[in-house]
PDB file of N, CA and C in Angstrom:
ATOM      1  N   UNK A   1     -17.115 -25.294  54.866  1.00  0.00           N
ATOM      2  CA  UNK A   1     -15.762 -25.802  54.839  1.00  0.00           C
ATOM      3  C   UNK A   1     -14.804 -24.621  54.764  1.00  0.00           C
ATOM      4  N   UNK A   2     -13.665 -25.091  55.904  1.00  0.00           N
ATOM      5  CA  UNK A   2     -12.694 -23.478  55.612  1.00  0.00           C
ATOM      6  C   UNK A   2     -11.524 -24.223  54.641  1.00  0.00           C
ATOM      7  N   UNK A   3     -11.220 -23.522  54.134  1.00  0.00           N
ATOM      8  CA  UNK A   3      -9.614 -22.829  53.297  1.00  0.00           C
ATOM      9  C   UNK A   3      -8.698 -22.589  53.552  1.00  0.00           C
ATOM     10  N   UNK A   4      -7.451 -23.054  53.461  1.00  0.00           N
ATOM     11  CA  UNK A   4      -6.563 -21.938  54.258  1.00  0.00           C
ATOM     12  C   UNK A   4      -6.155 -21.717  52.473  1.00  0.00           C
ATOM     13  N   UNK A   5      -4.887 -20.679  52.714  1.00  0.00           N
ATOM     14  CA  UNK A   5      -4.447 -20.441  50.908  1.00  0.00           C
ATOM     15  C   UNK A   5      -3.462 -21.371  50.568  1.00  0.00           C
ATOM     16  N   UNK A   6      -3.453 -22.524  51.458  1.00  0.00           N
ATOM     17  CA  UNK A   6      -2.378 -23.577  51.187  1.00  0.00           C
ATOM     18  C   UNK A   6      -3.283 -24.508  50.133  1.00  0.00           C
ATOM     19  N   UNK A   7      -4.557 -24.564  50.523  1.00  0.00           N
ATOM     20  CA  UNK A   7      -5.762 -25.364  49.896  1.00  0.00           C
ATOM     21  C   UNK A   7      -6.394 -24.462  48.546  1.00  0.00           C
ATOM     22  N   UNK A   8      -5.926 -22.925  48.375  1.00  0.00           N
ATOM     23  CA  UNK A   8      -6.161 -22.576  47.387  1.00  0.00           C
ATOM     24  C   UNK A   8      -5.003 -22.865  46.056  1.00  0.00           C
ATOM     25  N   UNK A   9      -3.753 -23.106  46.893  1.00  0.00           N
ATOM     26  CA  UNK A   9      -3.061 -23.513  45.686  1.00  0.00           C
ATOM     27  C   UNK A   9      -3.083 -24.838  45.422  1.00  0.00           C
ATOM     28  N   UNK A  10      -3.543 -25.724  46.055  1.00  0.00           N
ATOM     29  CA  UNK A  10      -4.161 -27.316  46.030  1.00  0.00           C
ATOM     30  C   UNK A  10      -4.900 -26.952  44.416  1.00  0.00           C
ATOM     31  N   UNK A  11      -5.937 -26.135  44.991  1.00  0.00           N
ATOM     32  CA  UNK A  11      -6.975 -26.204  43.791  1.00  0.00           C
ATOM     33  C   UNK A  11      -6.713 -25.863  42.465  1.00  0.00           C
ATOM     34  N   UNK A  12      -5.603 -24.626  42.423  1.00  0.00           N
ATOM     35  CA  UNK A  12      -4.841 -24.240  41.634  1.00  0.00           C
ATOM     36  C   UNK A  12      -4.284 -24.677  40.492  1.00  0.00           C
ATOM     37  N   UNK A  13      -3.361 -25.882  41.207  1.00  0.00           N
ATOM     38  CA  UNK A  13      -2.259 -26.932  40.885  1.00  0.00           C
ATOM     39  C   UNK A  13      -3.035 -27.892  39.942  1.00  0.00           C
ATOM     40  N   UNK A  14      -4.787 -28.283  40.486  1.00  0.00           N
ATOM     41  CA  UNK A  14      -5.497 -29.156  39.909  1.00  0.00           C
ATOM     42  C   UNK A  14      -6.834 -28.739  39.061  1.00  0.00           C
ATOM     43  N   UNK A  15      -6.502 -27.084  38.758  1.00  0.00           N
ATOM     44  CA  UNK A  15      -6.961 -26.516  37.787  1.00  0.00           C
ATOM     45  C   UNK A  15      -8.491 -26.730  38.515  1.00  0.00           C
ATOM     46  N   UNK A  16      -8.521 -26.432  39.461  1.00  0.00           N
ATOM     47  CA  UNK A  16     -10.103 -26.399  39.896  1.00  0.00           C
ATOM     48  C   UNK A  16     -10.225 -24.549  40.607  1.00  0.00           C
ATOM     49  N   UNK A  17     -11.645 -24.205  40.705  1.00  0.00           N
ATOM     50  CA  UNK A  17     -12.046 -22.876  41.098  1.00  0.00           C
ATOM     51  C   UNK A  17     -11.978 -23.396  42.464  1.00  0.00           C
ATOM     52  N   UNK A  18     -11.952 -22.308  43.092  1.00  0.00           N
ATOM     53  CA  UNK A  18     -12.190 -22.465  45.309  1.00  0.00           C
ATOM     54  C   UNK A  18     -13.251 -21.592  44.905  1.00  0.00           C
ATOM     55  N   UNK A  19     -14.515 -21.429  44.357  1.00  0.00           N
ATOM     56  CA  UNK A  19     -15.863 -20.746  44.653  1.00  0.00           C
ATOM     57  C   UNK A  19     -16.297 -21.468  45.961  1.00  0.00           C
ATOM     58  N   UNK A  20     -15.756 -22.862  46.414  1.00  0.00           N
ATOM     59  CA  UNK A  20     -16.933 -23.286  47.288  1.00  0.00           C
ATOM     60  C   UNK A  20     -16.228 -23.256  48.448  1.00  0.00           C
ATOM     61  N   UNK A  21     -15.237 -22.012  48.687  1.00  0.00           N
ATOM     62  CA  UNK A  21     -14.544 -22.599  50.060  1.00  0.00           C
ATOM     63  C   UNK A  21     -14.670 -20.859  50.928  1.00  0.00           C
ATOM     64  N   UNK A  22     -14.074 -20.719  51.880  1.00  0.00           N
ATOM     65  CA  UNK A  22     -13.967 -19.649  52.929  1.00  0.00           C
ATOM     66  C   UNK A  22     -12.300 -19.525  53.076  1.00  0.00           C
ATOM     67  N   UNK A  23     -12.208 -18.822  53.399  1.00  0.00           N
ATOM     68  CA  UNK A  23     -10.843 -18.736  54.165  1.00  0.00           C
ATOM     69  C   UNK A  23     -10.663 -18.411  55.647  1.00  0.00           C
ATOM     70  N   UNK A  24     -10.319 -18.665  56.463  1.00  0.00           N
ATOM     71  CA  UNK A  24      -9.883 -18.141  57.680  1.00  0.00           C
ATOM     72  C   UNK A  24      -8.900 -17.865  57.627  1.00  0.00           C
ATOM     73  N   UNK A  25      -8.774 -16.560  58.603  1.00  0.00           N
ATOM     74  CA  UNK A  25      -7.477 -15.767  59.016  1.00  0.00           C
ATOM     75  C   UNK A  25      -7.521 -15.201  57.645  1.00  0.00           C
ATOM     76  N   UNK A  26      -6.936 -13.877  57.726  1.00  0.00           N
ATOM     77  CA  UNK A  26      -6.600 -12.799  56.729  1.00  0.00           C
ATOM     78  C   UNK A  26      -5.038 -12.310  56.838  1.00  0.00           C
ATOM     79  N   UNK A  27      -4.883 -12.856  57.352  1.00  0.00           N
ATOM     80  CA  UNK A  27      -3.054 -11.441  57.533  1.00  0.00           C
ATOM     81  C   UNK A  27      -2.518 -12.809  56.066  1.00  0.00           C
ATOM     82  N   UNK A  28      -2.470 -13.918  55.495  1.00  0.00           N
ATOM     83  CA  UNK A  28      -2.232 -14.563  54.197  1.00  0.00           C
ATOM     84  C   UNK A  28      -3.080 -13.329  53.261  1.00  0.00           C
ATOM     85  N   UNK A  29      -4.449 -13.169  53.152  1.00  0.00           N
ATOM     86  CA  UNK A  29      -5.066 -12.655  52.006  1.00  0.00           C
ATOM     87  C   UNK A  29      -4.574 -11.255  52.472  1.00  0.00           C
ATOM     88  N   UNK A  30      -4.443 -10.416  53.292  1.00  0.00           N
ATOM     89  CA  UNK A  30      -4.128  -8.857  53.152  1.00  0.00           C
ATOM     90  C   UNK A  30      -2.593  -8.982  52.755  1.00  0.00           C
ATOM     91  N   UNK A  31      -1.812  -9.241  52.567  1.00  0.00           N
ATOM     92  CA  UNK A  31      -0.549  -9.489  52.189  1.00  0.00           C
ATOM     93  C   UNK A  31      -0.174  -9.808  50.757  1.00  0.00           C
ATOM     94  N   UNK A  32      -1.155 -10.242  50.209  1.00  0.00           N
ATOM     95  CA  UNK A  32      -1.357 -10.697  48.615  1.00  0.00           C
ATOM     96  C   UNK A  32      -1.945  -9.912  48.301  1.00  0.00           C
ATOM     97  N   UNK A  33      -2.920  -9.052  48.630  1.00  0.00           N
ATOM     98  CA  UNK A  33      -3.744  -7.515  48.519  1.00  0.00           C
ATOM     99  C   UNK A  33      -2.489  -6.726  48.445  1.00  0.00           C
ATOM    100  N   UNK A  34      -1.689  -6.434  48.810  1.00  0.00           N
ATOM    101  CA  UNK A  34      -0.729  -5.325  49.395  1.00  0.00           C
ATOM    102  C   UNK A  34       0.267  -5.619  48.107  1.00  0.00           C
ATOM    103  N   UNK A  35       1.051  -6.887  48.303  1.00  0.00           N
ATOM    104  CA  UNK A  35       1.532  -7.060  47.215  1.00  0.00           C
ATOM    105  C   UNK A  35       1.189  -7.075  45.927  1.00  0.00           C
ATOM    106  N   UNK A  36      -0.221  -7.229  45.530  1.00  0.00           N
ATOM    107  CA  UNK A  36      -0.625  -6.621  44.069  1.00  0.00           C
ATOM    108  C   UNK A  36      -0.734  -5.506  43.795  1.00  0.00           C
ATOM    109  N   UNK A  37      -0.899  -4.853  44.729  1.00  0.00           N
ATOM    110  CA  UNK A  37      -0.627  -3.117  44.033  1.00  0.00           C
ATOM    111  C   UNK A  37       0.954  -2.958  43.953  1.00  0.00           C
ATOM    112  N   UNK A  38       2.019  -3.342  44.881  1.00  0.00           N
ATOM    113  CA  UNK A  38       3.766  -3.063  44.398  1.00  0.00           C
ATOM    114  C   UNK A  38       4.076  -4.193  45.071  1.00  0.00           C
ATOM    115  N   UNK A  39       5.375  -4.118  44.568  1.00  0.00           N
ATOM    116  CA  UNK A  39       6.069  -5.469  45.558  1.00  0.00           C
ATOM    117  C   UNK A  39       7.169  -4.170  47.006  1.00  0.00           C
ATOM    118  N   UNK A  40       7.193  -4.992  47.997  1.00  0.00           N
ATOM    119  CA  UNK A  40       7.310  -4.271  49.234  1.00  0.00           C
ATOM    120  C   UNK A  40       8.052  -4.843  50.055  1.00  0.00           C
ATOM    121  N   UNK A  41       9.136  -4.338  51.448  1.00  0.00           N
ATOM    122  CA  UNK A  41       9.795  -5.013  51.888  1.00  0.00           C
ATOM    123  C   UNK A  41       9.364  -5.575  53.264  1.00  0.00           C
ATOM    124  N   UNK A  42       9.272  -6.266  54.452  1.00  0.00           N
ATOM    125  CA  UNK A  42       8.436  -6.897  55.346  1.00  0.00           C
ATOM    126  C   UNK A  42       7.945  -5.462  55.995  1.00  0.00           C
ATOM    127  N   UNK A  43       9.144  -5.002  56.370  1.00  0.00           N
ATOM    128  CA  UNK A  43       8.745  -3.293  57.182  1.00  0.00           C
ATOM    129  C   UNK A  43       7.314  -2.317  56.940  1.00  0.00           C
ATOM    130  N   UNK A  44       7.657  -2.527  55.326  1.00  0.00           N
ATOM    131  CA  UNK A  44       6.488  -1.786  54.528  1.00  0.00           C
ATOM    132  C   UNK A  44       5.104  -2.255  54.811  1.00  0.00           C
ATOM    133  N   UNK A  45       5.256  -3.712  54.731  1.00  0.00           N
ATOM    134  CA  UNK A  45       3.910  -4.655  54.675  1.00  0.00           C
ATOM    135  C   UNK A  45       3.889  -4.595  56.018  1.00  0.00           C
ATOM    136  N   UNK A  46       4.793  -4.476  56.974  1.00  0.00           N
ATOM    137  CA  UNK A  46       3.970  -4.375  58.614  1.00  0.00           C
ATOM    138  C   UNK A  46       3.377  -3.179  58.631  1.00  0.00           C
ATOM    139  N   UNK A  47       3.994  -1.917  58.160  1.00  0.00           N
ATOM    140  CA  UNK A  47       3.434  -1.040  58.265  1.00  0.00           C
ATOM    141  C   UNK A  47       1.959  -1.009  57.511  1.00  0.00           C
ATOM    142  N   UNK A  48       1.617  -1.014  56.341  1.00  0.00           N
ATOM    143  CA  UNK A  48       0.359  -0.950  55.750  1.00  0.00           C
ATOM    144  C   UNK A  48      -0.716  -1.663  56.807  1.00  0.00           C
ATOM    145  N   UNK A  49       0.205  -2.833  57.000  1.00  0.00           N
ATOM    146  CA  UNK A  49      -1.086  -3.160  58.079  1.00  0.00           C
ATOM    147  C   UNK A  49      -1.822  -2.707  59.274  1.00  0.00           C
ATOM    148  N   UNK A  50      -0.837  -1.756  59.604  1.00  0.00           N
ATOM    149  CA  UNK A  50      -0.756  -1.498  60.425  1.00  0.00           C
ATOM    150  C   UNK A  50      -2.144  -0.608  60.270  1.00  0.00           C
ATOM    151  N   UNK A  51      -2.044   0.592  59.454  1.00  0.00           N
ATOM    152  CA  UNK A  51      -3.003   1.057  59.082  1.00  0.00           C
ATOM    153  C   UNK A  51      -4.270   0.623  58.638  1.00  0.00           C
ATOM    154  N   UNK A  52      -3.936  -0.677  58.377  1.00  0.00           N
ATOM    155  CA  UNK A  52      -5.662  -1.576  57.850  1.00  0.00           C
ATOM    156  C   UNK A  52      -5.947  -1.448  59.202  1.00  0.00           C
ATOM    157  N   UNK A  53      -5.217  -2.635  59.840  1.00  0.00           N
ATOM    158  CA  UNK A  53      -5.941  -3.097  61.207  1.00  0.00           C
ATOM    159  C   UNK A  53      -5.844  -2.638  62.725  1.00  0.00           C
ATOM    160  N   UNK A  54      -5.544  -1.034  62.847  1.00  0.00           N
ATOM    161  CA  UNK A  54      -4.879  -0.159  63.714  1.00  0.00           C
ATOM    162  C   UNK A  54      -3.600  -0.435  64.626  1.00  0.00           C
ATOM    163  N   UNK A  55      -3.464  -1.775  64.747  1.00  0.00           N
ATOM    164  CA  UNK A  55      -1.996  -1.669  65.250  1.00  0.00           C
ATOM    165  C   UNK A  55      -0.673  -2.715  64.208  1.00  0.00           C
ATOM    166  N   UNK A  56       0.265  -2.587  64.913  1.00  0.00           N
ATOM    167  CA  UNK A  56       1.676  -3.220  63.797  1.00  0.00           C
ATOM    168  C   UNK A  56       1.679  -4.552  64.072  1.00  0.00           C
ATOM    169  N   UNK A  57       1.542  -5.408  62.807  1.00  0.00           N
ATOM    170  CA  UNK A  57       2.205  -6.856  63.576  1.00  0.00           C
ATOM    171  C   UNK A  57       3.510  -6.841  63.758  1.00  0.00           C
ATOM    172  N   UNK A  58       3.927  -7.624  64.575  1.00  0.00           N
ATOM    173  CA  UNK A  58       5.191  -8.370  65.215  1.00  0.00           C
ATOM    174  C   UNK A  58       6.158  -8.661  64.311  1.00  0.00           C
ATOM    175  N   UNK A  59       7.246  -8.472  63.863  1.00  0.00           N
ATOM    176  CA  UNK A  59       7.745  -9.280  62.847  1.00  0.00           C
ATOM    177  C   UNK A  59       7.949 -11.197  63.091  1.00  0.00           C
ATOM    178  N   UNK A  60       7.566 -11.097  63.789  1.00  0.00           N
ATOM    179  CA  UNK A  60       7.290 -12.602  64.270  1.00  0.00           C
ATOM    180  C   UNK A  60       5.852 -12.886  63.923  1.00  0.00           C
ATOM    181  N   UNK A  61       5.025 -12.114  63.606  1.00  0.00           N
ATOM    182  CA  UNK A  61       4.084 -12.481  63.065  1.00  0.00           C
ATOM    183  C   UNK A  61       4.290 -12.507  61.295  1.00  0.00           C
ATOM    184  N   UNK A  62       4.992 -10.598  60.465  1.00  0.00           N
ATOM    185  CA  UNK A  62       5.113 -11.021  59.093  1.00  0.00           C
ATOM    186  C   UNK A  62       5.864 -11.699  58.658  1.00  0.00           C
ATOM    187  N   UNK A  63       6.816 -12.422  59.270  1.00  0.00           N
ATOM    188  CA  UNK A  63       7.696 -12.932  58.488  1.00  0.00           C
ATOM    189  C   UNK A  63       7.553 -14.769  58.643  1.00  0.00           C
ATOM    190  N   UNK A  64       6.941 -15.144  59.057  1.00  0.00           N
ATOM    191  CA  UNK A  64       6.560 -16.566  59.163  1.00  0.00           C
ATOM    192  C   UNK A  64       5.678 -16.647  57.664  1.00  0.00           C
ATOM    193  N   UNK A  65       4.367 -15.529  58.213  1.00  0.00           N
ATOM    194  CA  UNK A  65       3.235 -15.689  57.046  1.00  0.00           C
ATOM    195  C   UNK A  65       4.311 -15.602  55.704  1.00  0.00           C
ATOM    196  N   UNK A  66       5.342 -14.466  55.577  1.00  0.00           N
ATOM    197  CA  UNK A  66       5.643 -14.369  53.997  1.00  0.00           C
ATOM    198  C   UNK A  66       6.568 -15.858  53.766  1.00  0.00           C
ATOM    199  N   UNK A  67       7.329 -16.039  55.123  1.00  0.00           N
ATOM    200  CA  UNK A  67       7.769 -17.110  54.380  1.00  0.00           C
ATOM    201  C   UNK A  67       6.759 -18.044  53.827  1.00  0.00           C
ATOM    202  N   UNK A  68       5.755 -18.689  54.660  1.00  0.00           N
ATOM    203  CA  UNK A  68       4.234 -19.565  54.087  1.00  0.00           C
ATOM    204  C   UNK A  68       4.305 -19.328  52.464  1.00  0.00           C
ATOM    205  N   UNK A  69       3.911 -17.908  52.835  1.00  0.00           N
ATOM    206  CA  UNK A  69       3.228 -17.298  51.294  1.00  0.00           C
ATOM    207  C   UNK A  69       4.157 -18.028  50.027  1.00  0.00           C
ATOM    208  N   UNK A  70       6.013 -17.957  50.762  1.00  0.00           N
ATOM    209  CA  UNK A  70       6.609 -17.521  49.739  1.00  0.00           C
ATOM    210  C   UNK A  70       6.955 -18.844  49.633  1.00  0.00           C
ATOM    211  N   UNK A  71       6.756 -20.397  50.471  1.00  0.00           N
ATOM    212  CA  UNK A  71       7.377 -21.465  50.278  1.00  0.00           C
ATOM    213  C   UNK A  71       6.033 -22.270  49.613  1.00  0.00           C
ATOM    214  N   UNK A  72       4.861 -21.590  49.314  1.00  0.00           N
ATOM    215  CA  UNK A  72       3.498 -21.967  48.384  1.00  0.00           C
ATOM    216  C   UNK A  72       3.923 -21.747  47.242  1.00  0.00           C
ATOM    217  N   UNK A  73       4.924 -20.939  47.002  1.00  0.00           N
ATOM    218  CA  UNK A  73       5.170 -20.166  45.271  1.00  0.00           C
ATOM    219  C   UNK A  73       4.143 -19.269  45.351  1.00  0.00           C
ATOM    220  N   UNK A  74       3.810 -18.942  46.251  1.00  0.00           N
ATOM    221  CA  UNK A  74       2.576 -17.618  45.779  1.00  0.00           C
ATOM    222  C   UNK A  74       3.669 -15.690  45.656  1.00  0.00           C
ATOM    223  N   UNK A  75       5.247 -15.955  46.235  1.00  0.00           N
ATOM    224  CA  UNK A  75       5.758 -14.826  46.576  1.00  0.00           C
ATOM    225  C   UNK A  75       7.216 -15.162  45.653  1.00  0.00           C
ATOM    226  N   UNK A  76       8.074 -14.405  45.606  1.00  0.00           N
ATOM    227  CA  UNK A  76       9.185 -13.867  44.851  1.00  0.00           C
ATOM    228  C   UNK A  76       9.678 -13.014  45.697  1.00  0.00           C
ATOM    229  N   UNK A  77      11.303 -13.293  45.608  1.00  0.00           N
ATOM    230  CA  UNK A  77      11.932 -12.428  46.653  1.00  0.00           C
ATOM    231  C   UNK A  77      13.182 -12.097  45.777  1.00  0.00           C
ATOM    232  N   UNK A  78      13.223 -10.505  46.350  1.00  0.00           N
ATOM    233  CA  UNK A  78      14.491  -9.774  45.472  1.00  0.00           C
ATOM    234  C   UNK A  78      15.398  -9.602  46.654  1.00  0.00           C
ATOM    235  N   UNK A  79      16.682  -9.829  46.752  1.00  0.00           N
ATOM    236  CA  UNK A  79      17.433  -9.566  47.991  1.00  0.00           C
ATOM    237  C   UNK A  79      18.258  -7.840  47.450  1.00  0.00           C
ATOM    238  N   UNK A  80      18.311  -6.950  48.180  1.00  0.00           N
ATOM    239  CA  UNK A  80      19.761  -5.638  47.907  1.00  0.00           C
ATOM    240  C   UNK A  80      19.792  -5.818  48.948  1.00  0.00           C
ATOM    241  N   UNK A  81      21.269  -6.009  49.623  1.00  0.00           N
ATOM    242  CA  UNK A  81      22.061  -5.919  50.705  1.00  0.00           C
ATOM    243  C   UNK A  81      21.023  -6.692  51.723  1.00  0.00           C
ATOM    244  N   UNK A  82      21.109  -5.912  53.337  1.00  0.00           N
ATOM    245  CA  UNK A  82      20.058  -6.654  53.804  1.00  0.00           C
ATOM    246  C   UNK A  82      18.778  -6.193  53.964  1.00  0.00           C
ATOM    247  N   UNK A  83      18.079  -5.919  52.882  1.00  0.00           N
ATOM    248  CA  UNK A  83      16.624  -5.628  52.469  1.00  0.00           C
ATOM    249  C   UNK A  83      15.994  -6.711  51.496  1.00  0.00           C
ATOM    250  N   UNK A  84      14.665  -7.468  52.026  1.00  0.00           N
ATOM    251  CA  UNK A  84      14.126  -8.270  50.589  1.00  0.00           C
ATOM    252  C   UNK A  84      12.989  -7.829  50.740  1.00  0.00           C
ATOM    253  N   UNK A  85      12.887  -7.973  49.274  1.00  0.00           N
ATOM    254  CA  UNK A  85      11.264  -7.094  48.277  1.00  0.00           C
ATOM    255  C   UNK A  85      10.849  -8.467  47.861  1.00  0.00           C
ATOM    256  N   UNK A  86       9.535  -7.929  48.396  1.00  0.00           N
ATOM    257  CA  UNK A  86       8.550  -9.536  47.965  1.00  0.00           C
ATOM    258  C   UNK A  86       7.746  -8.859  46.296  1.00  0.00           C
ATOM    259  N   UNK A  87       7.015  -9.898  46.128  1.00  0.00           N
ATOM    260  CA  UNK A  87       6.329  -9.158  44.777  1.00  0.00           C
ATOM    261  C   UNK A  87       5.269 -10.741  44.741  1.00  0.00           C
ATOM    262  N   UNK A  88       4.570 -10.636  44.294  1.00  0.00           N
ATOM    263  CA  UNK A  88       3.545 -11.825  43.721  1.00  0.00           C
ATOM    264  C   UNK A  88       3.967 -12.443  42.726  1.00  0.00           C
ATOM    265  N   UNK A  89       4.075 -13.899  42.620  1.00  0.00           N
ATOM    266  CA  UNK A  89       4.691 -14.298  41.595  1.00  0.00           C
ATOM    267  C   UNK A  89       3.474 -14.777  40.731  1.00  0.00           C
ATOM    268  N   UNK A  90       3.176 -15.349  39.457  1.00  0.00           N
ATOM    269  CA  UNK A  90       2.153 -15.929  38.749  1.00  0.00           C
ATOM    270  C   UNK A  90       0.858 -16.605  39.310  1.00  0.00           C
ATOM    271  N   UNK A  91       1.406 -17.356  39.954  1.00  0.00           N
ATOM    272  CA  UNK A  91       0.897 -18.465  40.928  1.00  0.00           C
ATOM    273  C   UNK A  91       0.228 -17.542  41.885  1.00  0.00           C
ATOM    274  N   UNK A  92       1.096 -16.599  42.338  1.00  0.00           N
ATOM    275  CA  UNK A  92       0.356 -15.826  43.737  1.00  0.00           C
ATOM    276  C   UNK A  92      -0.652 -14.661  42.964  1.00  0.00           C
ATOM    277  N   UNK A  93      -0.496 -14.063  42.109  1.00  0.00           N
ATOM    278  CA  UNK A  93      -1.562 -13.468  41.462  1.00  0.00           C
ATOM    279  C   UNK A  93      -2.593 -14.639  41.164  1.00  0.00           C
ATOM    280  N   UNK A  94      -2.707 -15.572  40.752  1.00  0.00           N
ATOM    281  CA  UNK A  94      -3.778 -16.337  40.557  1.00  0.00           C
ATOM    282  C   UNK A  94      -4.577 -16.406  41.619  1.00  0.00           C
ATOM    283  N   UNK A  95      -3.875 -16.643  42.792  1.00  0.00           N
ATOM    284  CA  UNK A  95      -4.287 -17.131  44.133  1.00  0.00           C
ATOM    285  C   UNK A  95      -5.139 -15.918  44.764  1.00  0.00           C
ATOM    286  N   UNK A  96      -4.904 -14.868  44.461  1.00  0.00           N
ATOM    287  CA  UNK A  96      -4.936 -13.341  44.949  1.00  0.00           C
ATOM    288  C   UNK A  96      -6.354 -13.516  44.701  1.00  0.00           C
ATOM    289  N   UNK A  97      -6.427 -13.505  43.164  1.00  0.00           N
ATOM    290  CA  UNK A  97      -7.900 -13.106  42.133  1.00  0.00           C
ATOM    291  C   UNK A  97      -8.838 -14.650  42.471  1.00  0.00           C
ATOM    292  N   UNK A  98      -8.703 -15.509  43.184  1.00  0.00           N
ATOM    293  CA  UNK A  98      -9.553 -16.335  43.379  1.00  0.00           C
ATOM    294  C   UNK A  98     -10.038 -16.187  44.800  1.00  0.00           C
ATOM    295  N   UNK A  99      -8.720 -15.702  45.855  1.00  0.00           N
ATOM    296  CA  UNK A  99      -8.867 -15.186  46.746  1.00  0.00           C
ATOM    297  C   UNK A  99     -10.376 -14.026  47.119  1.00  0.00           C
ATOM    298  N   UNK A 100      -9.523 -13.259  46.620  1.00  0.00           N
ATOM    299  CA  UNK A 100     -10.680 -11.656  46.644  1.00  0.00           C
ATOM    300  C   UNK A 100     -11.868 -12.062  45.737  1.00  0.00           C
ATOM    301  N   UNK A 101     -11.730 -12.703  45.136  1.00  0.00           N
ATOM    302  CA  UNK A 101     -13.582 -13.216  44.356  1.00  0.00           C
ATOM    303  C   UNK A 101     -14.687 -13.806  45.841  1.00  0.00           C
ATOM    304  N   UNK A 102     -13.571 -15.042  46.158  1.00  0.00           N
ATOM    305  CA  UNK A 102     -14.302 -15.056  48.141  1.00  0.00           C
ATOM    306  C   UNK A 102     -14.749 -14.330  48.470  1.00  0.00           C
ATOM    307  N   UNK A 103     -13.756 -13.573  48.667  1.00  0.00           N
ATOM    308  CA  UNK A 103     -13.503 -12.804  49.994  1.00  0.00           C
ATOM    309  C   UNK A 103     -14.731 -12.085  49.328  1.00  0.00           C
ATOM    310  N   UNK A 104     -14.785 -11.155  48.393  1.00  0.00           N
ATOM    311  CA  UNK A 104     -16.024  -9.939  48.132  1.00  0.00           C
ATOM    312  C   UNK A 104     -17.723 -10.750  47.910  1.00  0.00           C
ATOM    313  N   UNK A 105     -17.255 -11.889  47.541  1.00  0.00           N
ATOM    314  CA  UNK A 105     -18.819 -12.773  47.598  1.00  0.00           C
ATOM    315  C   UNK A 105     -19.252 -12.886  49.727  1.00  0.00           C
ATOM    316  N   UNK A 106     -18.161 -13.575  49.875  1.00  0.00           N
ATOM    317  CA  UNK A 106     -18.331 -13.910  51.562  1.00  0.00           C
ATOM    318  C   UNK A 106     -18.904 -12.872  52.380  1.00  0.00           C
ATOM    319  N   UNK A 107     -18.096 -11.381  51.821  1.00  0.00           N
ATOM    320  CA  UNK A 107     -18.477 -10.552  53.104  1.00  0.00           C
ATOM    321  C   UNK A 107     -18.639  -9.522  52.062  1.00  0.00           C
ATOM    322  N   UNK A 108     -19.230  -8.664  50.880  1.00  0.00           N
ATOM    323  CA  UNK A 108     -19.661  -8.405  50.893  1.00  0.00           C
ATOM    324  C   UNK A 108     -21.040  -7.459  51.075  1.00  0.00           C
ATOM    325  N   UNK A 109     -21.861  -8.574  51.546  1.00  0.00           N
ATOM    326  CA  UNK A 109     -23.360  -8.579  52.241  1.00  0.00           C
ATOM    327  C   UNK A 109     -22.829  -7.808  53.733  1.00  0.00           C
ATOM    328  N   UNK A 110     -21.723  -8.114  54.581  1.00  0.00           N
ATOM    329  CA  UNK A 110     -21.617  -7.746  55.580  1.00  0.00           C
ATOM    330  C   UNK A 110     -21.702  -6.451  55.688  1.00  0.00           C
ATOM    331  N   UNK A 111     -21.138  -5.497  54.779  1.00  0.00           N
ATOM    332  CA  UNK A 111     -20.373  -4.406  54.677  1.00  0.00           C
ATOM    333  C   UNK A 111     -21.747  -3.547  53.977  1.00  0.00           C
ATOM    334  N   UNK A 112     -22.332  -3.507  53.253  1.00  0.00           N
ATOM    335  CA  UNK A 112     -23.445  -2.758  52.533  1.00  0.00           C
ATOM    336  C   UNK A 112     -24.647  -3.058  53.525  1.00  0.00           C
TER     337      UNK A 112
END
């Protein structure tokens, strides 16, 4: 059964673990990765990715996902002028650490 992280905050909400689920698609989970080490502005987070996954997404690609992220409650937004800084909010740290428990059980095995 897949996951998306809309279904991890399902589980969340109803105080249940996602041990038994997958996720598809990653540009949701590398974005909640990124944002737990600082909070960052879309530019930043295209860029990092850029470097994960050798080329830049689109801002038509980050800025849909953060809105997702950020209309789950998983994100927090700081506005200065016209720059906004995302950051993980409670909810999205939860989501993160149930997230990456997956993710390092799932694949893992792939990688060693």
């Amino acid at each position: 059964m897949y996951l998306y992280i809309s279904d991890i905050q399902y589980n969340i909400l109803r105080g249940l673990d996602s041990e038994c689920c997958d996720m598809r698609g990653l540009l949701g989970f590398l974005i909640l990765f990124l944002l737990s080490k600082k909070p960052m502005h879309g530019q930043e987070i295209a860029t990092e990715l850029a470097i994960r996954r050798g080329e830049k997404p689109s801002p038509g690609t980050i800025y849909p996902a953060l809105r997702s992220l950020k209309d789950l409650g998983f994100l927090s937004e700081e506005k200065e002028g016209k720059t906004i800084t995302y950051r993980l909010s409670p909810k999205g740290e939860k989501a993160f650490e149930i997230a990456k428990k997956r993710f390092t059980r799932t694949f893992l095995g792939v990688i060693t």
